[in-house]
N, C-alpha and C. Protein backbone atom coordinates (compact mmCIF):
# COMPACT_ATOMS: atom_id res chain seq x y z
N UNK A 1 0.82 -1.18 0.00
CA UNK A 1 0.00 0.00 0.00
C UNK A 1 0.87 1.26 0.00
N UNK A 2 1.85 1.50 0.92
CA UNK A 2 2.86 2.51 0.41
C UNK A 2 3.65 2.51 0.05
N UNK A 3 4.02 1.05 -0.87
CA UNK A 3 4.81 1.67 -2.08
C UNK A 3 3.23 2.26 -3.73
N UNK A 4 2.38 1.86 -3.05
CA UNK A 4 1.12 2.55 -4.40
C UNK A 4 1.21 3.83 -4.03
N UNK A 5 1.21 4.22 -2.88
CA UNK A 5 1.18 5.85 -2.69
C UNK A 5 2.56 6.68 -3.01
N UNK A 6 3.67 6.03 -2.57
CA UNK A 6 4.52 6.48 -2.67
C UNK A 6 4.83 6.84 -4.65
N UNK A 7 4.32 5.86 -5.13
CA UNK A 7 4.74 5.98 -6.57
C UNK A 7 3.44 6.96 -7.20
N UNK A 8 2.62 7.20 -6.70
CA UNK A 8 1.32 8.22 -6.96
C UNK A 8 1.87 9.50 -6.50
N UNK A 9 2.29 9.47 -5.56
CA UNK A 9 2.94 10.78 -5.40
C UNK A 9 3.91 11.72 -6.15
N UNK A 10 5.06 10.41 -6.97
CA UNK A 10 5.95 10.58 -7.88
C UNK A 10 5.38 11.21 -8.78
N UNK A 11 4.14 10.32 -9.64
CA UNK A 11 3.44 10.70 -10.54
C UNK A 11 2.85 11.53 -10.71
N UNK A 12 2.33 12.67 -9.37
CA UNK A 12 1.74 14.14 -9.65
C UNK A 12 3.11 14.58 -9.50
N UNK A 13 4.00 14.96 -9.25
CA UNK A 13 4.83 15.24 -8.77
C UNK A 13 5.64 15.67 -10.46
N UNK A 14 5.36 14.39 -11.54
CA UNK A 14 6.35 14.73 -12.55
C UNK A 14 4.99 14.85 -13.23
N UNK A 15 3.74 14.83 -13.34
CA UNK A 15 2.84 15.68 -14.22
C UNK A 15 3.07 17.01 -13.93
N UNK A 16 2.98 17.59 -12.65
CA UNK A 16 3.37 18.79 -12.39
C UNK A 16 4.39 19.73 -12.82
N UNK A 17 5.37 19.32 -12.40
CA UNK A 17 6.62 19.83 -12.71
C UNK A 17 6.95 21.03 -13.76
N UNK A 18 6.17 20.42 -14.67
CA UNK A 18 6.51 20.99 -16.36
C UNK A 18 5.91 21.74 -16.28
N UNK A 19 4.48 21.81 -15.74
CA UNK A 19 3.60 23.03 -15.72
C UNK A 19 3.69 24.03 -14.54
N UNK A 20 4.35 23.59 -13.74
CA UNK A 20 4.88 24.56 -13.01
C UNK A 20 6.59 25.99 -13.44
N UNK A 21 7.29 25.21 -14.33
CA UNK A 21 8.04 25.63 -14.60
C UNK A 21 7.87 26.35 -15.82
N UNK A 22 7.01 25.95 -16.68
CA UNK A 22 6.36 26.65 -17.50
C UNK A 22 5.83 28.27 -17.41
N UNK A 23 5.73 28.60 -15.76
CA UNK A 23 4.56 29.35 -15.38
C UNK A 23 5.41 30.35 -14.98
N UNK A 24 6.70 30.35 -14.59
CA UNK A 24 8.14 31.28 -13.95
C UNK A 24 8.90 31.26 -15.43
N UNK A 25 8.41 30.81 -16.86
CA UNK A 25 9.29 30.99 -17.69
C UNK A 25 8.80 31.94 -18.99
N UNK A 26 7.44 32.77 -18.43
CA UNK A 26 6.37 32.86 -19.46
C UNK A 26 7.14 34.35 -20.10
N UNK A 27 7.74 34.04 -21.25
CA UNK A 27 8.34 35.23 -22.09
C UNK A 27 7.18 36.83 -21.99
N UNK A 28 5.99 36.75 -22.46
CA UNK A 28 5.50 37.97 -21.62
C UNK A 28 5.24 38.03 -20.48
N UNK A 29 4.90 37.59 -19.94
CA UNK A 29 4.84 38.17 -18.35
C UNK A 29 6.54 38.96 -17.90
N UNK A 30 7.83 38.07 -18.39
CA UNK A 30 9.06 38.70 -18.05
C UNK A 30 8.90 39.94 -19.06
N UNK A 31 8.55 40.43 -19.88
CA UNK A 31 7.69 41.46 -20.43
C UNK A 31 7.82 42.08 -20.33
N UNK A 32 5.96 41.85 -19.74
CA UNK A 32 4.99 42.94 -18.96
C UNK A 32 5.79 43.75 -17.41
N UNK A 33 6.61 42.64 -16.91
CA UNK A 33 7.09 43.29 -15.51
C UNK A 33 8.50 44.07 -15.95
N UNK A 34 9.08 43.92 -16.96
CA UNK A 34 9.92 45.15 -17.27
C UNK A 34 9.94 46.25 -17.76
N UNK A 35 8.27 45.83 -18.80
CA UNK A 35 8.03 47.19 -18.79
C UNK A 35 7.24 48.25 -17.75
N UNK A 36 6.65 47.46 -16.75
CA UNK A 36 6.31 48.02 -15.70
C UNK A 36 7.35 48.44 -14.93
N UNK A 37 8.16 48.03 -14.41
CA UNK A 37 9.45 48.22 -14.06
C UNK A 37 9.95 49.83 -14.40
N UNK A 38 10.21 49.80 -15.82
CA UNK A 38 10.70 50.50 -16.39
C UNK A 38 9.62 52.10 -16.45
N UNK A 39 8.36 51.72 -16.28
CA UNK A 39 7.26 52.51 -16.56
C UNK A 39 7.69 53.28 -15.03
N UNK A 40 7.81 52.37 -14.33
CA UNK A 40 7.27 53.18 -13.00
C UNK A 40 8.77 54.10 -12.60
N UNK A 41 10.02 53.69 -12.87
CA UNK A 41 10.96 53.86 -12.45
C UNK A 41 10.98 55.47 -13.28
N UNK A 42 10.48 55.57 -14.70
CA UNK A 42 10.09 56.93 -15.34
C UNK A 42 9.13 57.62 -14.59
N UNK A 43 8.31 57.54 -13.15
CA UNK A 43 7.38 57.92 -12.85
C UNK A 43 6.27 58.01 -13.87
N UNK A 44 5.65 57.39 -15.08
CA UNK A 44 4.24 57.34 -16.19
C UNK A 44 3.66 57.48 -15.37
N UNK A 45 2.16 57.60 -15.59
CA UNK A 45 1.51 57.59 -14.99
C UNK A 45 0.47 57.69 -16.07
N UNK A 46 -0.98 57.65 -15.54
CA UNK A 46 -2.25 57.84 -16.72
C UNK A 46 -2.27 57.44 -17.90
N UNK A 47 -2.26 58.13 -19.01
CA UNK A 47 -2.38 58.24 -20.72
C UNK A 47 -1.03 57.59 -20.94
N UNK A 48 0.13 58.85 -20.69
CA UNK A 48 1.57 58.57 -20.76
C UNK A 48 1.91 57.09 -20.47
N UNK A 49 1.33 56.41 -19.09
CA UNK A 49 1.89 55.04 -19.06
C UNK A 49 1.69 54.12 -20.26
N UNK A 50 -0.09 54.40 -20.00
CA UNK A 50 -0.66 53.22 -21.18
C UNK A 50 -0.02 53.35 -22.32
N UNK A 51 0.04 54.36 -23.13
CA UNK A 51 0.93 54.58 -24.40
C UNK A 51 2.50 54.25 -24.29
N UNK A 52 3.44 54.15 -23.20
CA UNK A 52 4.61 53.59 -22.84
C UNK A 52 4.45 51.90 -22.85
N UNK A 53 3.43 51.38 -21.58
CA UNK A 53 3.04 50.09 -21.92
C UNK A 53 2.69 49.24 -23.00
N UNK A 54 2.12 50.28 -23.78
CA UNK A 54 1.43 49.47 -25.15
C UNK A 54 3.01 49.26 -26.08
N UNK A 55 3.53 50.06 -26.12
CA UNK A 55 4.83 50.60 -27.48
C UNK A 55 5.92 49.82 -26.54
N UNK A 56 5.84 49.33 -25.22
CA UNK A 56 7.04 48.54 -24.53
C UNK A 56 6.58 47.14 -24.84
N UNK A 57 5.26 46.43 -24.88
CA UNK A 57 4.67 44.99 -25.03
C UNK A 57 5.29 44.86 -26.18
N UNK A 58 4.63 45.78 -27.32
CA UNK A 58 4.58 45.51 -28.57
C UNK A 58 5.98 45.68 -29.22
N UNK A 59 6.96 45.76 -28.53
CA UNK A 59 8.66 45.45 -28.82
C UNK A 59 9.41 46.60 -29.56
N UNK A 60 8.22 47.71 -29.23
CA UNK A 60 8.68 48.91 -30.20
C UNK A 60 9.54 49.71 -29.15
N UNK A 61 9.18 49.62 -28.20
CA UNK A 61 10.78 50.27 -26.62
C UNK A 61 11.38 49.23 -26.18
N UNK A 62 12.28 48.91 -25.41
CA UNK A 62 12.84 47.97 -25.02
C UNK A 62 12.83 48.62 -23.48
N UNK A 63 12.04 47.24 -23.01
CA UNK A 63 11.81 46.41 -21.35
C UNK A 63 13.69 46.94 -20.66
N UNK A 64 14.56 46.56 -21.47
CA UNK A 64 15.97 46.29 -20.66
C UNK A 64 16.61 47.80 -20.54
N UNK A 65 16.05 48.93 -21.42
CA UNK A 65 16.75 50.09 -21.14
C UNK A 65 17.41 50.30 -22.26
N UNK A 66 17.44 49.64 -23.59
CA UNK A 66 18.76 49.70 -24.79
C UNK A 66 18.42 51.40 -25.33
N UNK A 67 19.59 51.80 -26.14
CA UNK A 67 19.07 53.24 -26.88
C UNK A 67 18.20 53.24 -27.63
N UNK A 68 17.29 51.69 -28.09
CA UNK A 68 16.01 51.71 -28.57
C UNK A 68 14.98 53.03 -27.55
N UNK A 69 14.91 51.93 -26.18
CA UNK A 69 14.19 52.53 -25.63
C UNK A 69 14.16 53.90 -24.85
N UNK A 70 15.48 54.33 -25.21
CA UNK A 70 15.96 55.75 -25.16
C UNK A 70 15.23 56.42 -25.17
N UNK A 71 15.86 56.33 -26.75
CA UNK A 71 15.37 57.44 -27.50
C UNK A 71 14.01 57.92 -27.09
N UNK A 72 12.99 56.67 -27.33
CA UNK A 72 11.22 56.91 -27.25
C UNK A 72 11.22 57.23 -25.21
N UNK A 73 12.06 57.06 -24.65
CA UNK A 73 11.86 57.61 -23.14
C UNK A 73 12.18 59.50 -23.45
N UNK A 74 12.67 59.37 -24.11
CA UNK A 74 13.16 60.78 -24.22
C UNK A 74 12.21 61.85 -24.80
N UNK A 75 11.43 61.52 -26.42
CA UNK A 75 10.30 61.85 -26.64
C UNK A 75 9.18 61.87 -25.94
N UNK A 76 9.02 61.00 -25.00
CA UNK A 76 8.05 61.08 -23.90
C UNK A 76 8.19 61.78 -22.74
N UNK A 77 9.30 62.17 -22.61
CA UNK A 77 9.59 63.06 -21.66
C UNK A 77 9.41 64.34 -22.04
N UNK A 78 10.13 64.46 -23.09
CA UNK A 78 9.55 65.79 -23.91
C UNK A 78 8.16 66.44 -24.16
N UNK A 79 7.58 65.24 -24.45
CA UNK A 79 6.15 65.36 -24.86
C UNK A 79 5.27 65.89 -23.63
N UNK A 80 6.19 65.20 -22.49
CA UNK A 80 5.19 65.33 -21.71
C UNK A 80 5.44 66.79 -21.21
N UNK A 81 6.50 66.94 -20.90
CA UNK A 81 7.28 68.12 -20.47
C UNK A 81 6.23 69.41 -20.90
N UNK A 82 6.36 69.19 -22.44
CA UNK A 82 5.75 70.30 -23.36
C UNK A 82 4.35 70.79 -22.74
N UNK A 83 3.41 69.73 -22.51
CA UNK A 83 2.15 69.26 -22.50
C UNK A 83 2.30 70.10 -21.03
N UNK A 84 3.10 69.77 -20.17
CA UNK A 84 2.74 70.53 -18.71
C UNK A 84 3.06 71.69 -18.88
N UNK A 85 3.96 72.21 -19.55
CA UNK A 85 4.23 73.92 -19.44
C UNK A 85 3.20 74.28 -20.20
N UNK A 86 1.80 73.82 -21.34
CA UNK A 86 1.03 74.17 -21.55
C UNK A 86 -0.50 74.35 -20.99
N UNK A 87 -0.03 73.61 -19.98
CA UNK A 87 -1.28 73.32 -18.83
C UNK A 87 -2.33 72.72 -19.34
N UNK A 88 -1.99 71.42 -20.53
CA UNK A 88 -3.09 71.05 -21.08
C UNK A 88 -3.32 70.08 -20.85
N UNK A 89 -4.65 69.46 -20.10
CA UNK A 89 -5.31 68.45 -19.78
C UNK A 89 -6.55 67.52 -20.27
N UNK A 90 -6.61 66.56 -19.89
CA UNK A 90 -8.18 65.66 -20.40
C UNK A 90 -7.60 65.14 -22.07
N UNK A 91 -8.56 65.88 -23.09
CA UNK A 91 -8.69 65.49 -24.50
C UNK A 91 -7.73 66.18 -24.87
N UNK A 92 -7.52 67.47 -24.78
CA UNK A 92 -6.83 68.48 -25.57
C UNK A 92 -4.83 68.06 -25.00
N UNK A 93 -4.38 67.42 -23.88
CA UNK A 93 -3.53 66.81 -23.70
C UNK A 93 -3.60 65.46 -24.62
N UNK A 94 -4.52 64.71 -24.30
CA UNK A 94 -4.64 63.08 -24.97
C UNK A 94 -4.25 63.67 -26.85
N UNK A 95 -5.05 64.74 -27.03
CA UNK A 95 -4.81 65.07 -28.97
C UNK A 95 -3.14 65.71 -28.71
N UNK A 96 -2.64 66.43 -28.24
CA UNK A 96 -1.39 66.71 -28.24
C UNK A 96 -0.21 65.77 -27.94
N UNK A 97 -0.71 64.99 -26.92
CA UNK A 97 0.81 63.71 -26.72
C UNK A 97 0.94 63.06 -28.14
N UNK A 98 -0.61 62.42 -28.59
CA UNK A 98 -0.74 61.81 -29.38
C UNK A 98 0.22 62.53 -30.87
N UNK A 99 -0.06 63.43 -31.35
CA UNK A 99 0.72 64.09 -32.21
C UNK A 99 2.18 64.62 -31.58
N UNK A 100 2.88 64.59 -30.55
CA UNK A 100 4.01 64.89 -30.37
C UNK A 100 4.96 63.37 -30.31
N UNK A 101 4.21 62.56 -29.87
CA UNK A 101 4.77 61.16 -30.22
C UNK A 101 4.47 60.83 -31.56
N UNK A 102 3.95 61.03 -32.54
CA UNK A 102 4.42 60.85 -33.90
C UNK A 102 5.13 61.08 -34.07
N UNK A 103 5.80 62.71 -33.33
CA UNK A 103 6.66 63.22 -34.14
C UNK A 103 6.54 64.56 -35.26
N UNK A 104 4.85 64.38 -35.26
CA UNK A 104 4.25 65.60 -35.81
C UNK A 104 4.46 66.97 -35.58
């Protein structure tokens, strides 16, 4: 009787395994938490984050800090910069980031 348990035990034990390790190896989630990481360490916040988050998932900034993601930290800083010495908020901020991150 306990060697049946003992070998049942084995057996969740190596069904498991894989799907556990699977779950600490998930390429976005290591991601999502660098670009959060990275989001928060810029202080984003609101509009600015989500538009940092979206352009960091989608592989267009880089999670690790490279001069990819420089550069576009830098335009966003700018952008935003601009946007506060204009005191512009709500829509009329959301239409201005939006066209200063084009580049427009």
């Amino acid at each position: 009787m306990r060697v049946i348990l003992a070998f049942a035990a084995v057996a969740v034990m190596a069904l498991t395994a894989p799907a556990l390790a699977q779950q600490s190896a998930n390429p976005q989630q290591e991601r999502m938490k660098a670009c959060s990481t990275q989001a928060g360490t810029q202080h984003l916040t609101g509009d600015a984050r989500k538009t940092f988050m979206s352009s960091c998932l989608a592989g267009k900034t880089s999670g690790s800090g490279s001069t990819t993601g420089n550069s576009q930290q830098q335009l966003m800083k700018s952008c935003n910069a601009q946007a506060g010495t204009q005191h512009l908020a709500g829509d009329a901020r959301k239409a201005f980031m939006s066209t200063c991150l084009k580049g427009q």
